[in-house]
Protein backbone atom coordinates (compact mmCIF):
# COMPACT_ATOMS: atom_id res chain seq x y z
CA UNK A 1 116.57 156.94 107.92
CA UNK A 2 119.51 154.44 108.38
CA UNK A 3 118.87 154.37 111.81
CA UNK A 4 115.11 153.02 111.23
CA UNK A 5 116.80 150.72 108.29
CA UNK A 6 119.65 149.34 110.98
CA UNK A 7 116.75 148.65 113.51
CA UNK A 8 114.14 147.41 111.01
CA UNK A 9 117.29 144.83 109.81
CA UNK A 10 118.15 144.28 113.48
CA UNK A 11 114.94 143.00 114.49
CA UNK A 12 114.05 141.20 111.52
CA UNK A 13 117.22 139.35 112.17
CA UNK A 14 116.07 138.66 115.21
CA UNK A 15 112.90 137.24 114.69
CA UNK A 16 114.08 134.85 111.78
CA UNK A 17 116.69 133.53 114.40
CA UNK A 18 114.24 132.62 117.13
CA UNK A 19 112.00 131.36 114.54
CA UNK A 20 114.58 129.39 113.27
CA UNK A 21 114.91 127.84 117.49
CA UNK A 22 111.74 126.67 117.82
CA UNK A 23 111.52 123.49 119.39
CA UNK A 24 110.88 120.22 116.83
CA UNK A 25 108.21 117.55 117.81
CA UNK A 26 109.21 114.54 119.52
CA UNK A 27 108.76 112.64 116.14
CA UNK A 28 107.61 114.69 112.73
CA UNK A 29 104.19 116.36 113.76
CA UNK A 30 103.74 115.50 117.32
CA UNK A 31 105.13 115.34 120.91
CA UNK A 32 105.14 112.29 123.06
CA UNK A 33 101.80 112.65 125.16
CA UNK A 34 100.21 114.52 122.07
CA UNK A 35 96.49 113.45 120.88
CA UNK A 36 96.75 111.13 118.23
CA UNK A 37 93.71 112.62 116.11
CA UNK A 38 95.09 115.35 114.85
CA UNK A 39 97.84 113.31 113.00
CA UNK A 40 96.00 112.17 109.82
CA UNK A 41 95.36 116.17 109.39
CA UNK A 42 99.11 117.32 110.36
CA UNK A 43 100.65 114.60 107.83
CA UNK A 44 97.82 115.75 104.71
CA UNK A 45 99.47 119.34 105.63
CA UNK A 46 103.35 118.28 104.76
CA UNK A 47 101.95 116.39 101.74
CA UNK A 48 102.37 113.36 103.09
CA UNK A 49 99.48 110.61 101.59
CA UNK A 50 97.89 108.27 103.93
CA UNK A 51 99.00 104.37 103.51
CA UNK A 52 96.13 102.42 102.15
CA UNK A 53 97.30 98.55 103.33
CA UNK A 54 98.09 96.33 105.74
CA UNK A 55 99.83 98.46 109.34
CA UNK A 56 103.22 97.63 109.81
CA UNK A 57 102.66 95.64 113.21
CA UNK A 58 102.32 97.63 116.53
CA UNK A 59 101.40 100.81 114.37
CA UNK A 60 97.54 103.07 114.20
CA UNK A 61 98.91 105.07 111.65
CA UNK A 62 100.89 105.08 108.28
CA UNK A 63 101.94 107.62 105.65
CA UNK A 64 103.36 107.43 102.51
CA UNK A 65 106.83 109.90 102.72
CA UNK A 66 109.54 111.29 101.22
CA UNK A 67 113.12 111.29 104.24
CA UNK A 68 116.13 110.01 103.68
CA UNK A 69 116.05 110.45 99.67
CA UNK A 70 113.76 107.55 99.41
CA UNK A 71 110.21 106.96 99.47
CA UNK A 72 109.29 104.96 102.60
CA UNK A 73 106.25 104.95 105.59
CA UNK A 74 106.04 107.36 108.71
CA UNK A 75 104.27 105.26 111.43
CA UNK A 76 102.58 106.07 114.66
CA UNK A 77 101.90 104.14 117.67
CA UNK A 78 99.30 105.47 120.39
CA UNK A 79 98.52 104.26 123.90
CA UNK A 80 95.16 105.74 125.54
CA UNK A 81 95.47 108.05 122.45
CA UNK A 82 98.47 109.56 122.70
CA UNK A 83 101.62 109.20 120.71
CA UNK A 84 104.35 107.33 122.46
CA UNK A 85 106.10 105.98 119.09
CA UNK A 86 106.84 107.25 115.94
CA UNK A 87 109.23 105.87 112.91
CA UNK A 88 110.09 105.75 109.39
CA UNK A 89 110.17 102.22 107.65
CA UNK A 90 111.94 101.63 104.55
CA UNK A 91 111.90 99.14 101.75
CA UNK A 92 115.59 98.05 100.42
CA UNK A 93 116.63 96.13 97.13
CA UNK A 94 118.69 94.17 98.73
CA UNK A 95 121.03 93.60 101.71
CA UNK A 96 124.18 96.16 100.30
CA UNK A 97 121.10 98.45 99.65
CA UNK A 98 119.80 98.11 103.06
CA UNK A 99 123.29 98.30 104.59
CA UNK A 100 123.80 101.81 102.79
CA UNK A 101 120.35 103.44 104.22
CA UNK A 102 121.13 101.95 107.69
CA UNK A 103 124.40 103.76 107.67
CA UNK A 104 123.27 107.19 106.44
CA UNK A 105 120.26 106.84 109.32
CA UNK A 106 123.42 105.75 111.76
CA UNK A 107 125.12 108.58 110.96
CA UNK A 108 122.20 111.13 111.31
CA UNK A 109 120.93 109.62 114.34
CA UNK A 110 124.61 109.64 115.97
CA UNK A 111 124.97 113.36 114.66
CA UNK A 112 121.51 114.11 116.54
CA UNK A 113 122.13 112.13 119.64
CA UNK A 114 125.61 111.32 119.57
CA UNK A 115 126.75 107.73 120.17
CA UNK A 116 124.81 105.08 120.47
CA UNK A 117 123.95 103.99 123.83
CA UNK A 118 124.19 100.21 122.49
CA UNK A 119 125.15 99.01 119.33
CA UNK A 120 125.34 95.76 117.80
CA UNK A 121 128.30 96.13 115.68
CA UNK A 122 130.74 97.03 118.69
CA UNK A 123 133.51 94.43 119.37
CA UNK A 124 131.98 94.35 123.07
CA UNK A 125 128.62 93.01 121.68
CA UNK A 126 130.31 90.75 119.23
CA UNK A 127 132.49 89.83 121.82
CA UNK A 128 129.78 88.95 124.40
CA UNK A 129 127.84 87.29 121.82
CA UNK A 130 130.80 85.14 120.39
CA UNK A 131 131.14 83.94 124.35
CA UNK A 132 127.65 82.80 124.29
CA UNK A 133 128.09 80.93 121.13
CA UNK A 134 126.48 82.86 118.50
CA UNK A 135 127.75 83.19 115.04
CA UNK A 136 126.66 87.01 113.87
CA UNK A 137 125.42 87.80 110.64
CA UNK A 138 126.73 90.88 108.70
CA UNK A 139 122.24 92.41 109.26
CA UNK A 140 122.75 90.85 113.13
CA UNK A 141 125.17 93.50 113.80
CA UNK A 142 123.35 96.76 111.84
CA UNK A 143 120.84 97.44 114.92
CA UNK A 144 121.36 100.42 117.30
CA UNK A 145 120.15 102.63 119.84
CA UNK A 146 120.18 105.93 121.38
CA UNK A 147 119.22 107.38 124.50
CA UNK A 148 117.59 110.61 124.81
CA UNK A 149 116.07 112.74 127.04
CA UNK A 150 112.44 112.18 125.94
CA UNK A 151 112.87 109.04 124.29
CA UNK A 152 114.93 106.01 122.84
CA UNK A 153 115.77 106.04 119.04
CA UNK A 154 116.01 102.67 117.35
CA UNK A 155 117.58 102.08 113.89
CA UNK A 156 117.92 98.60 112.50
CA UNK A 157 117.89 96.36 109.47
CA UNK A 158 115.45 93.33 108.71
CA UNK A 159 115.76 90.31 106.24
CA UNK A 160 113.30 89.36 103.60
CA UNK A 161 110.53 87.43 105.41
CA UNK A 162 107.21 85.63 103.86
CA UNK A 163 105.54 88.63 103.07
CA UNK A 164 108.25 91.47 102.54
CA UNK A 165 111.25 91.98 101.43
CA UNK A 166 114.51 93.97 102.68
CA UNK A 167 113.76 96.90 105.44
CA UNK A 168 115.37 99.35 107.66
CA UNK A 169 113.89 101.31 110.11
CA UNK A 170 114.14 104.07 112.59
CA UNK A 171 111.92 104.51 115.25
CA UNK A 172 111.76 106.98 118.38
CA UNK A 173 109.89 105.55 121.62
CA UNK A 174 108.85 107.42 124.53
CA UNK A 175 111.06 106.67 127.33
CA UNK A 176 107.87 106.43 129.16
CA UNK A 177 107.52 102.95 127.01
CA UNK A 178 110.63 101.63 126.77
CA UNK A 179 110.70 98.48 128.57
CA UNK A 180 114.31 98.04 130.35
């Protein structure tokens, strides 16, 4: 009877740990290269609640979420109906508010993909910037990205413009789409 018990444990074990490995999708729901049309229905399934308003520009798709501790959208882009770009898009307060959400997705991103592959804060971009006679903003330097193996992952912070206010984002782009 232990014997059975031991096994029965062992392989339960077992099967909760590959489980557990699984491979993500490239962004939320999907892979890059996925059909877009099953989206709406994937989102609806994690409770997600479809954005009724004006898409974020470049984007098919928007959802009302919950990442990051904060309410904000999950967008889609599709070429040919497929996914190539996916991202979350965040209102802020203000610009310390927006500063604080760009560093926790900074931080998660760089614990995902490890260092950025560029990033606007470094003294080399400040530096190369200051040589072409640009004066830097404290929101000019809180853009990064990351290179991956299936795509690029953007995170950045935008000023109040006509129609919004404060926003950070995050997106993840097919490297299939990312224009050099």
């Amino acid at each position: 009877m232990r014997f059975s018990l031991f096994v029965i444990s062992v392989v339960f074990t077992g099967t909760a740990l590959v489980a557990d490995a699984a491979p993500a999708a490239d962004f939320r729901v999907l892979d890059f290269g996925a059909p877009c049309d099953r989206i709406a229905a994937l989102e609806a399934a994690r409770g997600s609640a479809s954005f009724e308003g004006k898409l974020p520009s470049g984007y098919q798709f928007a959802f009302r979420i919950q990442e990051f501790d904060r309410d904000g959208l999950a967008v889609y882009s599709c070429d040919g109906g497929k996914l190539f770009r996916g991202g979350y898009i965040f209102d802020a307060k203000d610009e310390a508010d927006a500063a604080a959400l760009y560093a926790t997705i900074k931080k998660r991103v760089t614990r995902e993909r490890g260092t950025p592959s560029y990033d606007f804060a470094s003294a080399a971009h400040r530096k190369k910037m200051g040589d072409a006679g640009a004066t830097l903003s404290r929101v000019d330097t809180l853009v990064a990205f990351w290179s991956g193996p299936t795509s690029e992952a953007h995170a950045s912070v935008a000023e109040p413009s006509k129609d919004r206010g404060w926003r950070v984002s995050l997106s993840y782009t097919a490297n299939s789409h990312v224009k050099e």
